[in-house]
C-alpha atoms as a PDB file:
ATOM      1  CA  UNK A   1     113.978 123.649  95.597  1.00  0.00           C
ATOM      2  CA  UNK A   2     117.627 123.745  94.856  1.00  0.00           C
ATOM      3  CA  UNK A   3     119.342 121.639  93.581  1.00  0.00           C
ATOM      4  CA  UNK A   4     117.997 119.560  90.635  1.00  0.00           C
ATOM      5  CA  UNK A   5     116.436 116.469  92.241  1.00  0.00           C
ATOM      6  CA  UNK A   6     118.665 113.170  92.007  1.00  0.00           C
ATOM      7  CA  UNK A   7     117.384 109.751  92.715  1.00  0.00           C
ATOM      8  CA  UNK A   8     118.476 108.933  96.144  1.00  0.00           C
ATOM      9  CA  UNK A   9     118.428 112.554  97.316  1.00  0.00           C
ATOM     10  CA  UNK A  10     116.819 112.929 100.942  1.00  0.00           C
ATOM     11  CA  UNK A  11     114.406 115.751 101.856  1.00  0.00           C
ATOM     12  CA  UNK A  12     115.488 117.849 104.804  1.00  0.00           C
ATOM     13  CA  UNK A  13     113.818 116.291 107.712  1.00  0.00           C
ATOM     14  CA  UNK A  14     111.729 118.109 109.859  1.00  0.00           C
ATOM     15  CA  UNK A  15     111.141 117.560 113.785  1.00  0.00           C
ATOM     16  CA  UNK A  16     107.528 117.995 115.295  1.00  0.00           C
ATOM     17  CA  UNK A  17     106.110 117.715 118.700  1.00  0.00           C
ATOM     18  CA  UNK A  18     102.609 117.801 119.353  1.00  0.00           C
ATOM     19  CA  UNK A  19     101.258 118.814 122.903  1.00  0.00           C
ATOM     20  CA  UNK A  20      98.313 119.303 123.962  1.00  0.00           C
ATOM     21  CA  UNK A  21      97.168 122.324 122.485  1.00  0.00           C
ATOM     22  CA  UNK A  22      98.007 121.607 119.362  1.00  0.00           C
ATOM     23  CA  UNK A  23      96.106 118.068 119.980  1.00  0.00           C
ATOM     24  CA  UNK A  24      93.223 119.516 120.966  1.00  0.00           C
ATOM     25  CA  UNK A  25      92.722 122.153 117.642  1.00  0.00           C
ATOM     26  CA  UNK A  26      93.939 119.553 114.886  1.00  0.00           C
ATOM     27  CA  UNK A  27      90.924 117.254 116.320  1.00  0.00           C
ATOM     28  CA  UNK A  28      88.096 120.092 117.132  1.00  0.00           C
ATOM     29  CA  UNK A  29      88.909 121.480 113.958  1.00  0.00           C
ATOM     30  CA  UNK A  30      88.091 117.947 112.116  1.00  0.00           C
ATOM     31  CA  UNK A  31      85.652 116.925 114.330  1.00  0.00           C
ATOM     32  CA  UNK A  32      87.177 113.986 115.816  1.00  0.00           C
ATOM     33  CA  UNK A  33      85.450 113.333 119.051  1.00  0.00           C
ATOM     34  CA  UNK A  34      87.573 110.013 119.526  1.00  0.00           C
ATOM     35  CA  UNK A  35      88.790 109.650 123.033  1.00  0.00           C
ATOM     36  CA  UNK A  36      92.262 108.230 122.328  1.00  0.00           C
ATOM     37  CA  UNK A  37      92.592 112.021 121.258  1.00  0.00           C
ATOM     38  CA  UNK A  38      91.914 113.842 124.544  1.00  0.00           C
ATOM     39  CA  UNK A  39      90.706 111.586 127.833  1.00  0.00           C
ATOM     40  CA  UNK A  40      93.866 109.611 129.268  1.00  0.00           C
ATOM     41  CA  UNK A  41      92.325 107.318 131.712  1.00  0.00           C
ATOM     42  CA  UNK A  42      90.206 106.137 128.213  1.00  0.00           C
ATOM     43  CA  UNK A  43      93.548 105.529 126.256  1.00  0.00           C
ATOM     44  CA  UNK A  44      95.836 104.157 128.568  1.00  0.00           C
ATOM     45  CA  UNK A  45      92.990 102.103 130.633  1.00  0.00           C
ATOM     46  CA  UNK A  46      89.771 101.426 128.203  1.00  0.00           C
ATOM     47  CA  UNK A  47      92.466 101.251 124.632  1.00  0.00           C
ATOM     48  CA  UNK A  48      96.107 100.771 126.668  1.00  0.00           C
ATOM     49  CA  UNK A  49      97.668 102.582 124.711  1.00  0.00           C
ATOM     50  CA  UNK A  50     100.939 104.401 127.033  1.00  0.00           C
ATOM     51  CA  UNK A  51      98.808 107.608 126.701  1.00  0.00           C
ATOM     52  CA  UNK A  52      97.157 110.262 124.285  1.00  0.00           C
ATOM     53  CA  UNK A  53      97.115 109.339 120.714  1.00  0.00           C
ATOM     54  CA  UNK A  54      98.398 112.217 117.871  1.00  0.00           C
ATOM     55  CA  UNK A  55      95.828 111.901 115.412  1.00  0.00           C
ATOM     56  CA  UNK A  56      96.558 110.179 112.098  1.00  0.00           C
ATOM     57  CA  UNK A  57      95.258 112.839 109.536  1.00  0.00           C
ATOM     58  CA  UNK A  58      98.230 114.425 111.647  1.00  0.00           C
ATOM     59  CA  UNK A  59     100.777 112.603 110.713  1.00  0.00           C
ATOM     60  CA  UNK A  60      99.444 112.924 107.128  1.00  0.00           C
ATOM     61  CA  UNK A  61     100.154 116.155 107.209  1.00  0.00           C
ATOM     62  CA  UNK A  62     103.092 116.368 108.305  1.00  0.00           C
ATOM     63  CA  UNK A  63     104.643 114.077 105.276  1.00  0.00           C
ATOM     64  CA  UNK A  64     102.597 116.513 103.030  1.00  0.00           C
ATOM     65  CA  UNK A  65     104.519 119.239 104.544  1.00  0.00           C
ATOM     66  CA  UNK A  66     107.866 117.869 104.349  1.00  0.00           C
ATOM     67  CA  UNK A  67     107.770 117.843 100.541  1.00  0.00           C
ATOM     68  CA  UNK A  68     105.571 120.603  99.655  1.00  0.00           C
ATOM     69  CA  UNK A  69     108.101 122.792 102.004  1.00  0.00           C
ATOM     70  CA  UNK A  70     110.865 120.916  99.904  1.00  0.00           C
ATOM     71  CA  UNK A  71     109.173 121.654  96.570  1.00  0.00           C
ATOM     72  CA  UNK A  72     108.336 125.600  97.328  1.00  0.00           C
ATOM     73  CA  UNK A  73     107.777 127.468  94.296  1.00  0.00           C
ATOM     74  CA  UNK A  74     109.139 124.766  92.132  1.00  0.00           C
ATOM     75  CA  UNK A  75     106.330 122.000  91.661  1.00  0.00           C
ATOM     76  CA  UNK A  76     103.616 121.073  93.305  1.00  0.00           C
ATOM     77  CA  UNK A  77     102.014 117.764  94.801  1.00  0.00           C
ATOM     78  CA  UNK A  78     100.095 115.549  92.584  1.00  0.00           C
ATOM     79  CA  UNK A  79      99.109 112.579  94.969  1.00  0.00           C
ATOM     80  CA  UNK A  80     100.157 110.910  98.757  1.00  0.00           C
ATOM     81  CA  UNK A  81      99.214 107.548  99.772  1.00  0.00           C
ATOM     82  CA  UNK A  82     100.222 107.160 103.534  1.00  0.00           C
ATOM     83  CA  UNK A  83      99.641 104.336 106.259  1.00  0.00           C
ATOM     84  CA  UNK A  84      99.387 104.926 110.580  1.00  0.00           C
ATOM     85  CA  UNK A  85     101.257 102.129 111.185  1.00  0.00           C
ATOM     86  CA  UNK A  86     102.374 102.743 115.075  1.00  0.00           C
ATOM     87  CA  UNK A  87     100.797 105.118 117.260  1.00  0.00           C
ATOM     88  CA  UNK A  88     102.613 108.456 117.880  1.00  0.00           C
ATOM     89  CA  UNK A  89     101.602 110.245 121.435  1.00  0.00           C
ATOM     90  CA  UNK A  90     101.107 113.838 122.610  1.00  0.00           C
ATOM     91  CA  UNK A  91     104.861 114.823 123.909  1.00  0.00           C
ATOM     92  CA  UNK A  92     106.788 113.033 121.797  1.00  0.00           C
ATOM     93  CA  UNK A  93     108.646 114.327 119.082  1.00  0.00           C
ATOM     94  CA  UNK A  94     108.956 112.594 115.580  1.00  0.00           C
ATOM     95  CA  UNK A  95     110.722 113.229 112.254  1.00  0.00           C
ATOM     96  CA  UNK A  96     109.403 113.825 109.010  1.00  0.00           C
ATOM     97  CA  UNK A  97     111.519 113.046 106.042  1.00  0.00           C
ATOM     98  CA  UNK A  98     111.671 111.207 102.766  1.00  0.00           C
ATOM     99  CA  UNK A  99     113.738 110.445  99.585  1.00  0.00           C
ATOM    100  CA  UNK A 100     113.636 110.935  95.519  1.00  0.00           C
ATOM    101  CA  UNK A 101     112.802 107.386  94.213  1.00  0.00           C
ATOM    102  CA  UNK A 102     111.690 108.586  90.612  1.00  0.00           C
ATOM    103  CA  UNK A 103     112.822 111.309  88.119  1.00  0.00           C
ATOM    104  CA  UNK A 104     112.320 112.247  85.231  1.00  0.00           C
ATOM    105  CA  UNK A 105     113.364 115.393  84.082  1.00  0.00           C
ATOM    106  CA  UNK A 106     112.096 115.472  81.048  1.00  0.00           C
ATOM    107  CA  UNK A 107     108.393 115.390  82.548  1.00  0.00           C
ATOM    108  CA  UNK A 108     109.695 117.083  86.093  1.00  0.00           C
ATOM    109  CA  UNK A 109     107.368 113.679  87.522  1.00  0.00           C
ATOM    110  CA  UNK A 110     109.117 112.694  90.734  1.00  0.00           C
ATOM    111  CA  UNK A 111     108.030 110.396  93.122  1.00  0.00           C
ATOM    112  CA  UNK A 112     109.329 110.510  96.761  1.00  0.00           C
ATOM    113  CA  UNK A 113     109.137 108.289  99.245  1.00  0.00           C
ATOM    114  CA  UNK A 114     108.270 109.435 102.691  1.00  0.00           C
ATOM    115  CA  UNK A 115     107.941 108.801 106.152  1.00  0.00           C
ATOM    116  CA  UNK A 116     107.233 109.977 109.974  1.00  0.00           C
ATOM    117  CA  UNK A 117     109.266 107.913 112.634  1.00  0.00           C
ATOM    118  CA  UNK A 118     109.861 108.247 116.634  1.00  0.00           C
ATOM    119  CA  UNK A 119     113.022 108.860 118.166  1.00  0.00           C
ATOM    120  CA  UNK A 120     113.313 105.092 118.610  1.00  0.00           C
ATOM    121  CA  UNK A 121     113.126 104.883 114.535  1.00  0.00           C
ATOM    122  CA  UNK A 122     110.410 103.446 114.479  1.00  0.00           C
ATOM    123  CA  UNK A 123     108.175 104.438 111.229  1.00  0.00           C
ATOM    124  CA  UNK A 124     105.006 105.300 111.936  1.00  0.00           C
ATOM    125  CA  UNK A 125     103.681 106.353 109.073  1.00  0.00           C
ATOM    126  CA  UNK A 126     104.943 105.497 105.447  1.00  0.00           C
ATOM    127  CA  UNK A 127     104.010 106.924 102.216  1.00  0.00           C
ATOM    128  CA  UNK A 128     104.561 107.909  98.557  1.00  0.00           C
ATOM    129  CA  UNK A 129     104.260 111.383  97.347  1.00  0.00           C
ATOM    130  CA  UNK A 130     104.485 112.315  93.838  1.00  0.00           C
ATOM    131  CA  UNK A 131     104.480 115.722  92.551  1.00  0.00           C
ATOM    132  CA  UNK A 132     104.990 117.645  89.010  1.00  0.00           C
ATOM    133  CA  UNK A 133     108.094 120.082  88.775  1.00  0.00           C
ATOM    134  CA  UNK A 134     107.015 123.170  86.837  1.00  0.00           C
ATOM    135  CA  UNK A 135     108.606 123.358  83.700  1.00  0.00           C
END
């Protein structure tokens, strides 16, 4: 991480598209058997949802990523709270990004908050990280 973190300062924002594949190994590998996940006619008929679901441990990941890609070697993360709040679906792409709302550089205690949105900027998932800064 370079430079010094300032209140205010945004993360670099990452883009991610989940097809498919990469649907179908984030759930087996969790064991999520829903079929929002992996059976269209269920999701867009049975659910109506406008097709496959991206599963929301997912899109927790992907706001863990943003930072602890941000932080590197430089701190680590102490604690996320995210919320699915719209549905994100195999083939789109989404952002992941966030912003420094706390410093304190005595401590190196930051809190960030962060987010995953579609290209219609829509958030679908909010959160707040915090993480330590090695000092």
């Amino acid at each position: 991480m370079n430079p010094e973190p300032v209140i205010g300062m945004a993360l670099p924002e990452r883009h991610h598209h989940c097809d498919v594949v990469q649907q179908m190994l984030y759930n087996a590998s969790l064991w999520n058997g829903h079929r929002i996940h992996f059976d269209m006619p269920y999701a867009t008929e049975v659910e109506g949802y406008q097709g496959l679901v991206v599963a929301g441990p997912l899109l927790g990941d992907w706001l863990h990523q943003i930072v602890d890609e941000w932080l590197d070697d430089a701190g680590m993360i102490t604690g996320i709270e995210y919320s699915n709040r719209v549905a994100a679906f195999v083939g789109e792409t989404v952002t992941a990004g966030g912003t420094v709302t706390q410093y304190d550089p005595n401590s190196g205690a930051l809190t960030l908050e962060v987010f995953v949105k579609n290209d219609r900027d829509e958030v679908l998932a909010p959160g707040i990280i915090t993480a330590q800064l090695q000092r």
